[in-house]
Protein backbone atom coordinates (compact mmCIF):
# COMPACT_ATOMS: atom_id res chain seq x y z
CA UNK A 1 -40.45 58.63 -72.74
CA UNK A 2 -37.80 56.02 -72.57
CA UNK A 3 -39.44 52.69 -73.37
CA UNK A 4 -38.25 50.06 -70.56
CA UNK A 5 -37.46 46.43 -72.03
CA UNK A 6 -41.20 43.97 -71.11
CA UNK A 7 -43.30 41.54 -72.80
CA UNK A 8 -45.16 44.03 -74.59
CA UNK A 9 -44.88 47.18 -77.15
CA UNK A 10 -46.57 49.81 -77.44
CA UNK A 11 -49.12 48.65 -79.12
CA UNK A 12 -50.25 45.86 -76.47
CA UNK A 13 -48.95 43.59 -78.71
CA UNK A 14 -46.81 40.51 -77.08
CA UNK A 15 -43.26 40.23 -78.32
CA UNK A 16 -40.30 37.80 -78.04
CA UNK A 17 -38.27 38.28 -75.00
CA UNK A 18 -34.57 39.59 -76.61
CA UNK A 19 -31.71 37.27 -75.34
CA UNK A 20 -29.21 38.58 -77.56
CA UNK A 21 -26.97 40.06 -74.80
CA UNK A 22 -27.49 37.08 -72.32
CA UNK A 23 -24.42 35.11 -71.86
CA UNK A 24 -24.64 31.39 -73.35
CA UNK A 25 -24.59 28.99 -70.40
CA UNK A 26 -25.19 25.69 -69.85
CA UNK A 27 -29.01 25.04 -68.77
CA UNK A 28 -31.17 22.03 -68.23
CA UNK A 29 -35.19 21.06 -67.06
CA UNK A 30 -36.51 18.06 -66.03
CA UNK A 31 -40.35 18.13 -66.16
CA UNK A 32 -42.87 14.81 -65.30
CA UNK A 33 -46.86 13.78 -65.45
CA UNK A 34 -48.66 10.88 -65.02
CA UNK A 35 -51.30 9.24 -66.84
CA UNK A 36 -53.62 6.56 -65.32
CA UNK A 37 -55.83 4.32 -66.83
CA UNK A 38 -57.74 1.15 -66.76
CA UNK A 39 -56.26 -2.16 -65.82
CA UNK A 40 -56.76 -3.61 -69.49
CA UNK A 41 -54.49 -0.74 -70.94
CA UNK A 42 -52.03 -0.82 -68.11
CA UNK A 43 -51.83 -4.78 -68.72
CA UNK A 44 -51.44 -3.98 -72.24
CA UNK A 45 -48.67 -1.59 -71.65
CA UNK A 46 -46.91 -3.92 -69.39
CA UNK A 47 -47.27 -7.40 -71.15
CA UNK A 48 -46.15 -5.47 -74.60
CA UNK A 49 -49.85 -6.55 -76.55
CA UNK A 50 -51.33 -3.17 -77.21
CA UNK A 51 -52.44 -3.33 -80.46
CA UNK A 52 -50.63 -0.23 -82.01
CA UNK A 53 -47.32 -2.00 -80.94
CA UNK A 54 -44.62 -0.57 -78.06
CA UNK A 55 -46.37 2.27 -76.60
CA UNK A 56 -43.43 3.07 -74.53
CA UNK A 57 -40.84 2.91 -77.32
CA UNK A 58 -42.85 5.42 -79.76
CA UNK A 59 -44.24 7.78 -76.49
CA UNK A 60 -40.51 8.09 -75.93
CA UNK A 61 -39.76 8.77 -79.60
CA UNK A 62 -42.93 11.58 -79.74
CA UNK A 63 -41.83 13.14 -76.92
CA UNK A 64 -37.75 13.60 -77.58
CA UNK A 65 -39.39 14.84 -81.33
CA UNK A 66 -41.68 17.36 -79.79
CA UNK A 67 -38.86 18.68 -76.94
CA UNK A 68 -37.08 19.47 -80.67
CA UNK A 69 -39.78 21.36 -82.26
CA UNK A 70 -41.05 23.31 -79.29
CA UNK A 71 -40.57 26.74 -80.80
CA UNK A 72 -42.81 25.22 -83.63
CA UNK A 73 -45.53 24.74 -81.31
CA UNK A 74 -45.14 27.53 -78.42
CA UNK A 75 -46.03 30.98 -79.76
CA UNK A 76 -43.01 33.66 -78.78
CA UNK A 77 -40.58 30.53 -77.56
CA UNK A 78 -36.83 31.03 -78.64
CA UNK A 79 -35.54 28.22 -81.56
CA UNK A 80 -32.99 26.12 -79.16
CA UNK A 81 -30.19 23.45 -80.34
CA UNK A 82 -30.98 20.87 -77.60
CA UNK A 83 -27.70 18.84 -76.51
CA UNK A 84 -29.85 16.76 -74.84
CA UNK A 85 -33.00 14.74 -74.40
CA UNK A 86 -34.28 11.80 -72.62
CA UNK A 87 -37.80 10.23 -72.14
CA UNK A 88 -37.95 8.18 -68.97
CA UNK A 89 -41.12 6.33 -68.28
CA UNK A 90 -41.83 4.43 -64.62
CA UNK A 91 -44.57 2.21 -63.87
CA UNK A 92 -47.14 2.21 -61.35
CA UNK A 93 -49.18 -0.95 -60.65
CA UNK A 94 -50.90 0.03 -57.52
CA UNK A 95 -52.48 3.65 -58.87
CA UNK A 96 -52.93 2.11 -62.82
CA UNK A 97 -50.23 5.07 -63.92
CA UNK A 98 -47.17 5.59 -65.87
CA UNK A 99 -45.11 8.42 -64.90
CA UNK A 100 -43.46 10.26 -67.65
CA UNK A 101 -40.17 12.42 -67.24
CA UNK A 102 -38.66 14.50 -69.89
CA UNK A 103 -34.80 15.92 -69.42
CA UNK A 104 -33.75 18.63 -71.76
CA UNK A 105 -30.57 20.43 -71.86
CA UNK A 106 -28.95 23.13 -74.31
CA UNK A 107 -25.69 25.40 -74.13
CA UNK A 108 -28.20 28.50 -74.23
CA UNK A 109 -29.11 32.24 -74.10
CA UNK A 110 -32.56 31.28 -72.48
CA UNK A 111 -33.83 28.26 -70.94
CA UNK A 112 -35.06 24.77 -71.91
CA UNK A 113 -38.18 24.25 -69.69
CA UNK A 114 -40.34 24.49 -71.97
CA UNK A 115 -39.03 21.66 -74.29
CA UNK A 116 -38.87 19.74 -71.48
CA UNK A 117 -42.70 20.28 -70.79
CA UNK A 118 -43.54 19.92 -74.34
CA UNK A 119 -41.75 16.52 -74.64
CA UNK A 120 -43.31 15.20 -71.13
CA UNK A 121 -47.15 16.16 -72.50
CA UNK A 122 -46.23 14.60 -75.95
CA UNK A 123 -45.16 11.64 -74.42
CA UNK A 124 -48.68 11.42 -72.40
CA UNK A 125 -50.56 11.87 -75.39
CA UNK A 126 -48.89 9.27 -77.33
CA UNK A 127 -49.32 7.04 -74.64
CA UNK A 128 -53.52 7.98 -74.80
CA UNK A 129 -53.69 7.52 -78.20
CA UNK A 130 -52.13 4.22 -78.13
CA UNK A 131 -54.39 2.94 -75.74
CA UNK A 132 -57.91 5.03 -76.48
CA UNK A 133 -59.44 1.67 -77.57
CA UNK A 134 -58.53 0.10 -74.61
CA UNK A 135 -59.96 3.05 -72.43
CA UNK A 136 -60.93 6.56 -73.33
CA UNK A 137 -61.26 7.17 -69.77
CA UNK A 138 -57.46 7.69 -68.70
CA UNK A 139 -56.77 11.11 -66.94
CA UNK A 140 -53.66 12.93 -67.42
CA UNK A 141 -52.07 14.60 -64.14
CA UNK A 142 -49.61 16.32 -62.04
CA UNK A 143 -47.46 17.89 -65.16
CA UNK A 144 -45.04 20.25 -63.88
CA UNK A 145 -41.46 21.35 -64.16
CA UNK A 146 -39.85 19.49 -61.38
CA UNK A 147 -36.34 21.52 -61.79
CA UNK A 148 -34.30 23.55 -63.81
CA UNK A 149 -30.85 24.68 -63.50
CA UNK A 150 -28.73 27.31 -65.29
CA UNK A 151 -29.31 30.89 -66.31
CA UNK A 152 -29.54 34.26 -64.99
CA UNK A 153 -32.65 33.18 -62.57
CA UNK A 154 -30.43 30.49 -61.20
CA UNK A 155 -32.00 26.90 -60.02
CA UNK A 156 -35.48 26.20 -59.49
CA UNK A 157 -36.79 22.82 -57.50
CA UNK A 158 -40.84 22.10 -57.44
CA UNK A 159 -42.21 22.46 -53.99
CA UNK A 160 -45.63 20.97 -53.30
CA UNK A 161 -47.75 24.19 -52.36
CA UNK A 162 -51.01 22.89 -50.73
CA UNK A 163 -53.85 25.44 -50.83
């Protein structure tokens, strides 16, 4: 019995998808999240007086790190030489949130949406544990990949399914 090329041997066991004969293309993802929070941390945030220092500056740091090391922290996830990364942040004073976006890019066999994911969660949880003292009551939401381009799948752009 010919053994057809999936996710798992014969065994059960889950393997790593083989990209060796995929041709190396140019690929990118751009994935974002919020998190909200009291009006003491957002101040804090905005005026630049949190008391761990510039919680945007080393959010955007963690994140760009993490996007990096992805394959480190993502079980079966291919090693990828990113050729790019950014970590965007926008403010929200009406809703109390900061909106995190992570761009990732790579001249690839596979995709980069998962660094892109990985650095836009990092980035969120730098930004809690900045602030935890000022509130330990901040909710992280709405992380998704947004859009990716490149690749034998071809583009991809998020579309709001309501249930």
């Amino acid at each position: 019995m010919e053994h057809k090329l999936t996710h798992i041997d014969e065994a059960g066991n889950a393997v790593m998808v083989d990209v060796g004969e995929k041709q190396i293309t140019h690929r990118t993802a751009l994935a974002r999240g919020e998190i909200h929070m009291n009006e003491a941390a957002f101040a804090a945030v905005r005026d630049g007086t949190a008391k761990k220092g510039d919680v945007l500056g080393v959010a955007q740091i963690a994140g760009i790190m993490a996007a990096k090391k992805t394959a480190d922290l993502i079980p079966l996830c291919h090693r990828l030489n990113l050729t790019n990364c950014k970590v965007t942040f926008m403010m929200h004073p009406d809703r109390k949130a900061i909106e995190v976006c992570c761009l990732a890019a790579c001249d690839g066999k596979t995709g980069v949406e998962m660094e892109a994911l990985t650095g836009c969660h990092i980035a969120l949880l730098t930004i809690y544990d900045m602030l935890k003292a000022a509130d330990k009551h901040m909710t992280m939401t709405d992380i998704h990949l947004v859009e990716k381009h490149g690749g034998r799948s071809g583009d991809f752009s998020y579309q709001q399914v309501t249930p």
